[in-house]
N, C-alpha and C. Protein backbone atom coordinates (compact mmCIF):
# COMPACT_ATOMS: atom_id res chain seq x y z
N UNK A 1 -10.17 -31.67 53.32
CA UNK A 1 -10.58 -32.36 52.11
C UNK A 1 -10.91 -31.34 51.03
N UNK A 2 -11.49 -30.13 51.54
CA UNK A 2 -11.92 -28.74 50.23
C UNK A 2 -10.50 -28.55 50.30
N UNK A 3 -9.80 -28.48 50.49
CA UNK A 3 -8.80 -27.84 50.25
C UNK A 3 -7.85 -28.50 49.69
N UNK A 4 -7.73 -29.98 49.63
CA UNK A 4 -7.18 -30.75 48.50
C UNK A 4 -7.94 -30.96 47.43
N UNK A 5 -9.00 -30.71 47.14
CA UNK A 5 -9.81 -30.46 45.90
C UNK A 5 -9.35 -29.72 45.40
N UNK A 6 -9.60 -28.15 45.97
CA UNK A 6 -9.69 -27.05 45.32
C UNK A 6 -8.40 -27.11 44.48
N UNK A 7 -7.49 -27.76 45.30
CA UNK A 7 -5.76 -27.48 44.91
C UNK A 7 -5.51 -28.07 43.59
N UNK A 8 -6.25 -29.64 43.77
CA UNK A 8 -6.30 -30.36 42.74
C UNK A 8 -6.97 -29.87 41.40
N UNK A 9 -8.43 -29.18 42.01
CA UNK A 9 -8.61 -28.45 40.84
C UNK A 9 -8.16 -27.31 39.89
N UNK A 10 -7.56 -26.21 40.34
CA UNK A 10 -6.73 -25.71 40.51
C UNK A 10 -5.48 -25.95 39.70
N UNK A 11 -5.15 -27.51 39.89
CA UNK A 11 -3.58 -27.70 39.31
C UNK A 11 -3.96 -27.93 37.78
N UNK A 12 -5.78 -28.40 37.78
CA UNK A 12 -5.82 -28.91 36.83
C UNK A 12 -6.48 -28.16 35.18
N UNK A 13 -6.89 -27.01 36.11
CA UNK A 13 -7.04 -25.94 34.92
C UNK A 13 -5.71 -25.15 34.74
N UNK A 14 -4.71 -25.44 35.54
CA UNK A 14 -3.52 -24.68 35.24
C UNK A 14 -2.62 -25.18 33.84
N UNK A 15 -2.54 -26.85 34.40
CA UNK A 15 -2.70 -28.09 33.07
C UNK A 15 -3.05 -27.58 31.88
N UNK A 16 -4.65 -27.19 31.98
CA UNK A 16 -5.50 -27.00 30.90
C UNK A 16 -4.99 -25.46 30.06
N UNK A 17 -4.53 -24.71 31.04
CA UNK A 17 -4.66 -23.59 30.38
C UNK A 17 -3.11 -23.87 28.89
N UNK A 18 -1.97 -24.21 29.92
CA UNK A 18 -0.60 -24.86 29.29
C UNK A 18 -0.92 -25.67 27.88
N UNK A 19 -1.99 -26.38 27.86
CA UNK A 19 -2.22 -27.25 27.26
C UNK A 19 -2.73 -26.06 25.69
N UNK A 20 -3.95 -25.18 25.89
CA UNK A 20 -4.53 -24.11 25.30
C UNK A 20 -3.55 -23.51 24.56
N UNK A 21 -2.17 -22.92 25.49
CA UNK A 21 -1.18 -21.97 24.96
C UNK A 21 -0.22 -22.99 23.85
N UNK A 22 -0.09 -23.91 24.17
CA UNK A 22 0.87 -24.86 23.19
C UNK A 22 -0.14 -25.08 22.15
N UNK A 23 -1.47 -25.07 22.29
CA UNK A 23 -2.35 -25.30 20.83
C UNK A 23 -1.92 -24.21 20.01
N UNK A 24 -2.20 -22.96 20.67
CA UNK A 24 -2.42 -21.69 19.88
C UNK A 24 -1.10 -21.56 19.56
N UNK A 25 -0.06 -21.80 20.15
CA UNK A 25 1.24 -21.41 19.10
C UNK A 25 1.36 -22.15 18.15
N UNK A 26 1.01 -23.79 17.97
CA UNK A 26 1.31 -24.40 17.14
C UNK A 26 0.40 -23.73 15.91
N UNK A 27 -1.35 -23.36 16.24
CA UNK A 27 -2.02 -22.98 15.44
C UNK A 27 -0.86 -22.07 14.18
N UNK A 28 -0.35 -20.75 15.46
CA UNK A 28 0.10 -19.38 14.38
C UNK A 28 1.25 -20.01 13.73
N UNK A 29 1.98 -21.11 14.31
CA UNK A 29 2.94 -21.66 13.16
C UNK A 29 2.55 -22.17 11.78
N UNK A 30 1.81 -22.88 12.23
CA UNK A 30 0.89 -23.41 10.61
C UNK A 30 0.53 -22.67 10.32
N UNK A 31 -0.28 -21.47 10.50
CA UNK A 31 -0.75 -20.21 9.85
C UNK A 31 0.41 -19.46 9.27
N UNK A 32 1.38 -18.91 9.99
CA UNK A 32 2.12 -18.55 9.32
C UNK A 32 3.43 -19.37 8.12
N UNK A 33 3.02 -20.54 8.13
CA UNK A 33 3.89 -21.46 7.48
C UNK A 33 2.65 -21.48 5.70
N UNK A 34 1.69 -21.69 6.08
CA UNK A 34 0.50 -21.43 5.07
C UNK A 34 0.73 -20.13 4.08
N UNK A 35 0.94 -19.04 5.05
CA UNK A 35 1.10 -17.51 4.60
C UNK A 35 2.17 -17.41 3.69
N UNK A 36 3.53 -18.09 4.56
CA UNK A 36 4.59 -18.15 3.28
C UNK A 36 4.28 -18.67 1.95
N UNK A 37 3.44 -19.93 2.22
CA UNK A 37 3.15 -21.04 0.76
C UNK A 37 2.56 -19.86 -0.09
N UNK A 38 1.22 -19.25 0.68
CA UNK A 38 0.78 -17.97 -0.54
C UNK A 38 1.50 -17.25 -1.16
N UNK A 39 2.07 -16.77 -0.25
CA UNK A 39 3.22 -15.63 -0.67
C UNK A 39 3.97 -16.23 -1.84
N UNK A 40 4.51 -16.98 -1.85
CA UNK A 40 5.72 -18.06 -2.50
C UNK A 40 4.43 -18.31 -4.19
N UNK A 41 3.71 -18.79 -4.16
CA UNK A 41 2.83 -18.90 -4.88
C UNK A 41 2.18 -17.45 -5.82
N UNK A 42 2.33 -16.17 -5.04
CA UNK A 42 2.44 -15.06 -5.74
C UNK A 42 3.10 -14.56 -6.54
N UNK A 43 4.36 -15.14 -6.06
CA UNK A 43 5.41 -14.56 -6.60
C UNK A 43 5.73 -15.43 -7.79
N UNK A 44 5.69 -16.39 -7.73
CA UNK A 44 5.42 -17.55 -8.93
C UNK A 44 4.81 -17.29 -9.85
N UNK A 45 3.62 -16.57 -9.95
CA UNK A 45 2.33 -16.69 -10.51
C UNK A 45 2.39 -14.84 -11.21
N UNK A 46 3.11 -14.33 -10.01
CA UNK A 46 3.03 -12.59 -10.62
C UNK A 46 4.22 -12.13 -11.52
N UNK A 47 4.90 -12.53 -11.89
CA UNK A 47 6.31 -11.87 -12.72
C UNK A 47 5.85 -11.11 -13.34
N UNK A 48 6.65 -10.04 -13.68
CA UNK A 48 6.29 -9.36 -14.80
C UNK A 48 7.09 -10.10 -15.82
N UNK A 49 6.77 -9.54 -17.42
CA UNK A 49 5.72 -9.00 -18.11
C UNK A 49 4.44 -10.29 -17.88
N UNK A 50 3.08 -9.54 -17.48
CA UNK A 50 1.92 -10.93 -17.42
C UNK A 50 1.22 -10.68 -18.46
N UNK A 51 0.68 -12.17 -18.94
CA UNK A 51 -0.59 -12.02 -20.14
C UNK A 51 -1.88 -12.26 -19.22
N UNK A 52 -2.45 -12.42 -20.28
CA UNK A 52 -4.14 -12.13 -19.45
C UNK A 52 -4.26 -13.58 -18.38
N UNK A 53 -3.74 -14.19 -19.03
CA UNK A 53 -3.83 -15.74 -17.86
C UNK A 53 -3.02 -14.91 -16.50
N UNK A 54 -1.77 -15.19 -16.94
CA UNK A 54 -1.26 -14.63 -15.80
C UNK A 54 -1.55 -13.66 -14.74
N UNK A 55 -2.24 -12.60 -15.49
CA UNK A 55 -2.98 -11.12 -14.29
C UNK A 55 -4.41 -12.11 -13.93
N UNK A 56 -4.44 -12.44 -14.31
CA UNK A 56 -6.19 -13.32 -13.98
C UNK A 56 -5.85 -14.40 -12.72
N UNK A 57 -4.21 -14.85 -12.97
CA UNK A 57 -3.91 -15.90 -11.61
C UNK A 57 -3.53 -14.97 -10.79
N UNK A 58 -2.67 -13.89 -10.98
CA UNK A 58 -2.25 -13.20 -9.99
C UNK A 58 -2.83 -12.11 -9.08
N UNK A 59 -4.18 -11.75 -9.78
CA UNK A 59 -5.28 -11.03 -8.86
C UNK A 59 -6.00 -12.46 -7.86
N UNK A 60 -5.96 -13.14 -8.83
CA UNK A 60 -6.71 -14.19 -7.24
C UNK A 60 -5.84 -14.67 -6.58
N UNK A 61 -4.84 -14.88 -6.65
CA UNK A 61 -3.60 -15.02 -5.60
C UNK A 61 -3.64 -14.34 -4.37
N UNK A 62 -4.08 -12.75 -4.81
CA UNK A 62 -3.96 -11.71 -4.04
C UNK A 62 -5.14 -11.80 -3.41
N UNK A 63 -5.94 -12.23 -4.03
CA UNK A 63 -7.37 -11.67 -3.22
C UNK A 63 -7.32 -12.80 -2.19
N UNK A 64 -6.82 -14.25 -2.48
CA UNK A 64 -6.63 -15.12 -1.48
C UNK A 64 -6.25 -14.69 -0.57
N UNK A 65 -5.17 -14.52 -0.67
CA UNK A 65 -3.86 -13.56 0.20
C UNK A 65 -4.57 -12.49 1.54
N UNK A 66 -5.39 -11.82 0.42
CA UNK A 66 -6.15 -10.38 1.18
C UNK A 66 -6.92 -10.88 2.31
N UNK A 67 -8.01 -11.88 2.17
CA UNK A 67 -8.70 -12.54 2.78
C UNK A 67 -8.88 -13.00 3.71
């Protein structure tokens, strides 16, 4: 009977762990899907020649970015 527990328990943090690893990749996908939007948004925002609006959006872009 311990020994169909243990097994069972066992199967079931193995479950759990599977379950953990498919979170965390999905996490770094959205993270890195986020990262592009910044990026994409920098580059939008930074062209050269900038006026004062423009260097004023494009340092906080960056500092977002940095962050």
């Amino acid at each position: 009977v311990k020994a169909v527990q243990n097994y069972k328990r066992q199967e079931g943090l193995a479950l759990a762990g599977t379950a953990q690893c498919s979170f965390n990749v999905l996490e770094a996908f959205v993270s890195a899907v986020g990262m592009g939007d910044d990026i994409n948004a920098i580059i939008r925002t930074c062209p050269s020649p900038r006026d004062g609006e423009s260097e004023l959006a494009c340092q906080v872009n960056g500092g977002i970015l940095g962050a």
